[in-house]
N, C-alpha and C. Protein backbone atom coordinates (compact mmCIF):
# COMPACT_ATOMS: atom_id res chain seq x y z
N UNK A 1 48.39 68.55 17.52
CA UNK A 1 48.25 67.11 17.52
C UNK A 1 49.01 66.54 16.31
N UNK A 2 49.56 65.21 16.55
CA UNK A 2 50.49 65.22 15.51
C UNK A 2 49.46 64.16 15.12
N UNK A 3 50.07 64.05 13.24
CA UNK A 3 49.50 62.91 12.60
C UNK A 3 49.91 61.17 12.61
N UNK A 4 49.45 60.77 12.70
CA UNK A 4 50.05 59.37 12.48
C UNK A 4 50.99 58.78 11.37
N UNK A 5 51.83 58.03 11.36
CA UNK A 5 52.38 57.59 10.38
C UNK A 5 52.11 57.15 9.15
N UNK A 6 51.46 56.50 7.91
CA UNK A 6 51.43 55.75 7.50
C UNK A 6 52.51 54.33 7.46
N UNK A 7 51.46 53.30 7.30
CA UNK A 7 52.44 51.84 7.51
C UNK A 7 52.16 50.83 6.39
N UNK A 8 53.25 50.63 5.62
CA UNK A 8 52.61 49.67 4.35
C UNK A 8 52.51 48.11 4.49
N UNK A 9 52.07 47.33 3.74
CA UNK A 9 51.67 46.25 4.13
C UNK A 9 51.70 45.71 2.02
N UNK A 10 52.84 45.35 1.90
CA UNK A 10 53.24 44.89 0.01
C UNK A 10 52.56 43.12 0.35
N UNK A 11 51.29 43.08 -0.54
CA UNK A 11 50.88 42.02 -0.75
C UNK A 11 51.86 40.86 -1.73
N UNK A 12 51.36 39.56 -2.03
CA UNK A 12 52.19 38.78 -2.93
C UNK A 12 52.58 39.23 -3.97
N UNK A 13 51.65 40.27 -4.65
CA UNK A 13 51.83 40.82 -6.03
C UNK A 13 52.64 41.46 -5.94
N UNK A 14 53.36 42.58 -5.50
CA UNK A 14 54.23 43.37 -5.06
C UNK A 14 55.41 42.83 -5.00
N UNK A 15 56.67 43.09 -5.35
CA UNK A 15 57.92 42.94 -5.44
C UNK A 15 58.68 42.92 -4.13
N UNK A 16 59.31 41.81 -3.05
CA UNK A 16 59.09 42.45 -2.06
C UNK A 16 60.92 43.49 -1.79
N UNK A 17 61.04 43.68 -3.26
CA UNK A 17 62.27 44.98 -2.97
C UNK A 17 61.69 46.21 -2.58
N UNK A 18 60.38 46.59 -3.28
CA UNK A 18 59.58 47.94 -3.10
C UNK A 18 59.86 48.12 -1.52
N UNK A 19 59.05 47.38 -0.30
CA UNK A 19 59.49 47.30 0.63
C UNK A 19 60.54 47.12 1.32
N UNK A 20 62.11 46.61 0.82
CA UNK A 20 63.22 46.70 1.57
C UNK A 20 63.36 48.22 1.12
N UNK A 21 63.27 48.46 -0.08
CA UNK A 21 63.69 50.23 -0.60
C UNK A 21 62.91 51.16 0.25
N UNK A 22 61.96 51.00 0.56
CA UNK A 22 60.71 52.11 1.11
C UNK A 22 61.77 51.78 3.03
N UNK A 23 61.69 50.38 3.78
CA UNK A 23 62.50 50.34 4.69
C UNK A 23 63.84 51.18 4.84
N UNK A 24 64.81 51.16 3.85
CA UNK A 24 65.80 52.26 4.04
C UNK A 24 65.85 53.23 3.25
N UNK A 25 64.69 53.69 3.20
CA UNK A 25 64.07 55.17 3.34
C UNK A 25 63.29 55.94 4.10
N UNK A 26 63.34 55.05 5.63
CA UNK A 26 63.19 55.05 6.78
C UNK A 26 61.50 55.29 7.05
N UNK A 27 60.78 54.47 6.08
CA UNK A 27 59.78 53.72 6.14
C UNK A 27 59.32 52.26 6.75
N UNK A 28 57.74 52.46 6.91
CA UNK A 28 57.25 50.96 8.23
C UNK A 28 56.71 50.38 6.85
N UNK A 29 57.78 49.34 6.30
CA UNK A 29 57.05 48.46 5.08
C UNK A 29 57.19 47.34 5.31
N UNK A 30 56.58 46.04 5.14
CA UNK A 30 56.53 45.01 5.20
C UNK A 30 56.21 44.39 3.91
N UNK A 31 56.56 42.86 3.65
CA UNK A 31 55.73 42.49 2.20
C UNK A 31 55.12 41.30 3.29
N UNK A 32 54.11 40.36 1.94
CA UNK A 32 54.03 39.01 2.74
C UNK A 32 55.16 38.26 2.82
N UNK A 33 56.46 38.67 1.71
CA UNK A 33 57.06 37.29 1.87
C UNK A 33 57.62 37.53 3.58
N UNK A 34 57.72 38.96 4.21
CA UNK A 34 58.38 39.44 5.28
C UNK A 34 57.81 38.43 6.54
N UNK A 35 56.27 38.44 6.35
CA UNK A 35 55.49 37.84 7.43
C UNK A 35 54.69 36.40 7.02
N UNK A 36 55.28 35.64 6.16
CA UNK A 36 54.90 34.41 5.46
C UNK A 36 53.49 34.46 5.27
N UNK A 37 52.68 35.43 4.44
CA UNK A 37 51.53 35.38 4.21
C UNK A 37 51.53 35.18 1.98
N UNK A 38 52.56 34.05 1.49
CA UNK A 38 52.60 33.87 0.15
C UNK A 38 51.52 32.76 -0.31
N UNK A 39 50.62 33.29 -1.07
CA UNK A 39 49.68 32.01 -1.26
C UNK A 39 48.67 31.92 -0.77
N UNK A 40 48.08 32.78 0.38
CA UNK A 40 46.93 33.03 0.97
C UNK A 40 45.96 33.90 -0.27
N UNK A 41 44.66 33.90 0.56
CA UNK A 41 43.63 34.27 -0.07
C UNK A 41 43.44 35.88 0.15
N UNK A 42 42.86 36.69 -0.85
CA UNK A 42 42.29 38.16 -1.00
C UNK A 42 42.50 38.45 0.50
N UNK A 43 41.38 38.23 1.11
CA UNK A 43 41.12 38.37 2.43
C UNK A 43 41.58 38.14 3.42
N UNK A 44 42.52 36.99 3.19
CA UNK A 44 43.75 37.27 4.63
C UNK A 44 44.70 38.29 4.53
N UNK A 45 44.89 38.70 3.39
CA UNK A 45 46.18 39.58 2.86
C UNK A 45 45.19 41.16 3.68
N UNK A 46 44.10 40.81 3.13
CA UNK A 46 43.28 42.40 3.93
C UNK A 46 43.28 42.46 5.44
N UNK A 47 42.75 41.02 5.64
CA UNK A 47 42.41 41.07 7.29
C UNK A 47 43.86 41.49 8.02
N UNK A 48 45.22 40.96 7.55
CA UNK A 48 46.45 41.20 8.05
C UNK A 48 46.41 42.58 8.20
N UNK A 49 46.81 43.06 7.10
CA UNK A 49 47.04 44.72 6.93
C UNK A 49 46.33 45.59 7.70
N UNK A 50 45.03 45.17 7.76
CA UNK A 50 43.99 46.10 8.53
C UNK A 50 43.91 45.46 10.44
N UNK A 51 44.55 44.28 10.44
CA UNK A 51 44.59 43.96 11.83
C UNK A 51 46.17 44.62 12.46
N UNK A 52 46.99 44.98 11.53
CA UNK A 52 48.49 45.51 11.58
C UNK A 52 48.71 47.07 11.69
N UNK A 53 47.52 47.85 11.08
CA UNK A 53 47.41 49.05 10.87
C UNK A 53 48.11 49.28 9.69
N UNK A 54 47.88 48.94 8.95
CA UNK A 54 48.80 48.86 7.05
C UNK A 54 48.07 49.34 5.93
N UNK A 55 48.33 50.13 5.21
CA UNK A 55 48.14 50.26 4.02
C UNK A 55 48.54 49.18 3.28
N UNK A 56 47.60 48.48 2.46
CA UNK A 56 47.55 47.26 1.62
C UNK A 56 47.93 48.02 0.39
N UNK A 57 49.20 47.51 -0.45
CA UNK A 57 49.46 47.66 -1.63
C UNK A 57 49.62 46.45 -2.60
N UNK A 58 48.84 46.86 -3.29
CA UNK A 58 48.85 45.70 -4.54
C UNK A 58 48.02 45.92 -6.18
N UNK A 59 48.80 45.09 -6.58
CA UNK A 59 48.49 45.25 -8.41
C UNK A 59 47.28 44.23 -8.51
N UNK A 60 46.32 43.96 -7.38
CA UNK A 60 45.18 42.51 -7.70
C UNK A 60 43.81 43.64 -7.85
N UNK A 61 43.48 43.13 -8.63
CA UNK A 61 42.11 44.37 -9.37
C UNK A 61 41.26 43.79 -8.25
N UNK A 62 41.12 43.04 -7.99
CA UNK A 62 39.95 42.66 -6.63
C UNK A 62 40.09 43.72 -6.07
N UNK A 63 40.87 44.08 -5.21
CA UNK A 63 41.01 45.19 -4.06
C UNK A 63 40.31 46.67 -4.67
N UNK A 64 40.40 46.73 -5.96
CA UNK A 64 40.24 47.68 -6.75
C UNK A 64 38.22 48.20 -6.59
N UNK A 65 37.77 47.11 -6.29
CA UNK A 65 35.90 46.96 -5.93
C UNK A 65 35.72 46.82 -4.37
N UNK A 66 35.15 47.82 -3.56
CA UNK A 66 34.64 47.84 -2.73
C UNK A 66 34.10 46.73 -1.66
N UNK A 67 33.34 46.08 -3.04
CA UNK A 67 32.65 45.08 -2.92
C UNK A 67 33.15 43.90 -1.92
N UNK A 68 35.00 43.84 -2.56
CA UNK A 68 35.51 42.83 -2.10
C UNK A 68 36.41 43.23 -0.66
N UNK A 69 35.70 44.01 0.19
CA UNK A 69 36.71 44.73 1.34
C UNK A 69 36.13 43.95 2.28
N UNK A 70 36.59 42.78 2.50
CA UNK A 70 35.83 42.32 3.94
C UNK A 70 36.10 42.91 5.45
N UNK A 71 36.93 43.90 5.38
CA UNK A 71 36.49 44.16 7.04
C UNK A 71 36.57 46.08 6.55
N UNK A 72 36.94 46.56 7.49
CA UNK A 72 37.20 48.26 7.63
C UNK A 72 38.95 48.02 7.73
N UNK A 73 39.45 49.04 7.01
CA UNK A 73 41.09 48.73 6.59
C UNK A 73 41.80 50.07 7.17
N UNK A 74 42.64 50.19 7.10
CA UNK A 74 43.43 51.74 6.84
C UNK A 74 44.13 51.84 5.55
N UNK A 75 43.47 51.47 4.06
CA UNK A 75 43.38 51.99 3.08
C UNK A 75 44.24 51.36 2.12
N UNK A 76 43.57 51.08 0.91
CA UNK A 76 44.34 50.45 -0.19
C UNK A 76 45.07 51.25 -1.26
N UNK A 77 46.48 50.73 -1.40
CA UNK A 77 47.07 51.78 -2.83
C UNK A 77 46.91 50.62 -3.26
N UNK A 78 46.12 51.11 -5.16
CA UNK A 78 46.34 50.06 -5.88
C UNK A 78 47.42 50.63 -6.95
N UNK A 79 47.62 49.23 -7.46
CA UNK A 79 48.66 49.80 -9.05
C UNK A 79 47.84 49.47 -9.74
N UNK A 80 47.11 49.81 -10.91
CA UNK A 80 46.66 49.53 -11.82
C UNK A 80 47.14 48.47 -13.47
N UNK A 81 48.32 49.21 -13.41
CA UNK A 81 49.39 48.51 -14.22
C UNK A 81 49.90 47.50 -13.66
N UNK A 82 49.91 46.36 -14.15
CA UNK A 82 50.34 45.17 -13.28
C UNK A 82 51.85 44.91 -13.60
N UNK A 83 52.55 45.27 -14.65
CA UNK A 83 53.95 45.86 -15.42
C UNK A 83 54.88 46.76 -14.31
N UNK A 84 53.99 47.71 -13.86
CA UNK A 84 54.26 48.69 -13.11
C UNK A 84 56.25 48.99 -12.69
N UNK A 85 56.88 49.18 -12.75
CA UNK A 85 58.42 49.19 -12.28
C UNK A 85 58.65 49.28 -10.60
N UNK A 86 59.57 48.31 -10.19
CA UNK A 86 59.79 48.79 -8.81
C UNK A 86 60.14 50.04 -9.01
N UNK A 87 61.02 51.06 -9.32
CA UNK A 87 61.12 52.45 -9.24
C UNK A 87 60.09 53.23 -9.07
N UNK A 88 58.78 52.71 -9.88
CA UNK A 88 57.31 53.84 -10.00
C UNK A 88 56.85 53.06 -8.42
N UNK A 89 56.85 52.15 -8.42
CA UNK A 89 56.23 51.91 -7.22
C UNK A 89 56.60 52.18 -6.05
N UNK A 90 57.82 52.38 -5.62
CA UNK A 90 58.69 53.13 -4.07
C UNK A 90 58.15 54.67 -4.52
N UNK A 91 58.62 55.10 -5.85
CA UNK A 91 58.30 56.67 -6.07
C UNK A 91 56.64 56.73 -5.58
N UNK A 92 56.02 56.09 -6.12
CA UNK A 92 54.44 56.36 -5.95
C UNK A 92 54.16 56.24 -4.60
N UNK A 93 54.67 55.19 -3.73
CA UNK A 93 54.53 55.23 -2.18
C UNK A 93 55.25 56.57 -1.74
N UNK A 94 56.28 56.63 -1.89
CA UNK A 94 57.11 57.67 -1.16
C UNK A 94 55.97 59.04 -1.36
N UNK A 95 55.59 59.55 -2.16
CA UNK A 95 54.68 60.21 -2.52
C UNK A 95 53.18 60.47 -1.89
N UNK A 96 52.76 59.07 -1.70
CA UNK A 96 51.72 59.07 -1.26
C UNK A 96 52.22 59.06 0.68
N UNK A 97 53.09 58.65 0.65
CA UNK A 97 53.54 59.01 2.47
C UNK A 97 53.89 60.45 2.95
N UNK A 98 54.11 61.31 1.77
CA UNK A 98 54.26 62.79 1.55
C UNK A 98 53.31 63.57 1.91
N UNK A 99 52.36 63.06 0.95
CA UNK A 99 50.77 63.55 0.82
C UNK A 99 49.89 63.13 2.04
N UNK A 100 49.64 61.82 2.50
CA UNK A 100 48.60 61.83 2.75
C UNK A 100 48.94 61.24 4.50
N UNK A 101 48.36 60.93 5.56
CA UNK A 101 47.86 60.71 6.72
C UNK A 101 47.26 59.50 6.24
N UNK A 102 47.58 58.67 7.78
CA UNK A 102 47.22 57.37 7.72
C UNK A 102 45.24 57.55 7.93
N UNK A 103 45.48 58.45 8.96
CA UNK A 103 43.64 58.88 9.18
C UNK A 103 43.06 59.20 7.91
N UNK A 104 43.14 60.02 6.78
CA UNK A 104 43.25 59.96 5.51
C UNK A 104 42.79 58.83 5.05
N UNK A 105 43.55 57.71 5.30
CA UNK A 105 43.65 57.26 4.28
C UNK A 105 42.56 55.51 4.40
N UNK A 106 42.14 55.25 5.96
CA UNK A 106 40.99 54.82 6.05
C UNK A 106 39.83 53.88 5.27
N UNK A 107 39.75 53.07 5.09
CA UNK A 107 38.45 52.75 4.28
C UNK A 107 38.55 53.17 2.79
N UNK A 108 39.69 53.41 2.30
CA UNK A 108 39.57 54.56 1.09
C UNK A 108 40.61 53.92 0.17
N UNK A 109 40.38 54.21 -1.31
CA UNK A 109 41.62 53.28 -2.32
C UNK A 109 42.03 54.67 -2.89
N UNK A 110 43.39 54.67 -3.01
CA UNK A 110 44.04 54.95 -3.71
C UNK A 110 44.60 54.42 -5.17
N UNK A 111 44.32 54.72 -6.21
CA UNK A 111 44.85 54.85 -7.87
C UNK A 111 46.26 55.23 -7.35
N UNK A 112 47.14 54.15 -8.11
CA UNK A 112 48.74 54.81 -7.91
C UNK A 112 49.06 54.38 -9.35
């Protein structure tokens, strides 16, 4: 049985080069500016990603608490460093698309 893809989903915080770079590296990335979601709230940025099948990436410490997950997702990478470099951040995705399964990755945050 094969695994599923992972599919990213680069919130406002996110640079949206991370995602053209991760795209021709023959990655499924999107940002908001891709799907005009700039300026919306926590929770539309989640409800998208998780209605898209996306891994939500972002440097917003909200995502970082449980607390604030309003629906069931297919899984948050956070950056912790809000500085962070586009370079660490394609490297840290590319990495984590290495490693892990979208089934994996579920309901579940990732530290990047």
């Amino acid at each position: 049985m094969s695994q599923s893809k992972i599919r990213f989903y680069l919130d406002e915080n996110m640079d949206p080069k991370i995602s053209e770079q991760l795209r021709r590296r023959g990655l499924d990335a999107l940002s908001a500016r891709d799907v005009g979601l700039l300026n919306v709230a926590d929770g539309v940025q989640l409800r998208f990603a998780a209605a898209h099948g996306r891994v939500l990436c972002s440097k917003d410490s909200d995502f970082a608490d449980p607390a604030n997950w309003v629906v069931k997702h297919d899984g948050i990478a956070y950056f912790p460093d809000r500085s962070v470099s586009i370079g660490y951040a394609i490297n840290a995705l590319l990495e984590l698309y290495r490693k892990e399964t979208a089934e994996n990755l579920k309901n579940s945050l990732r530290y990047l």
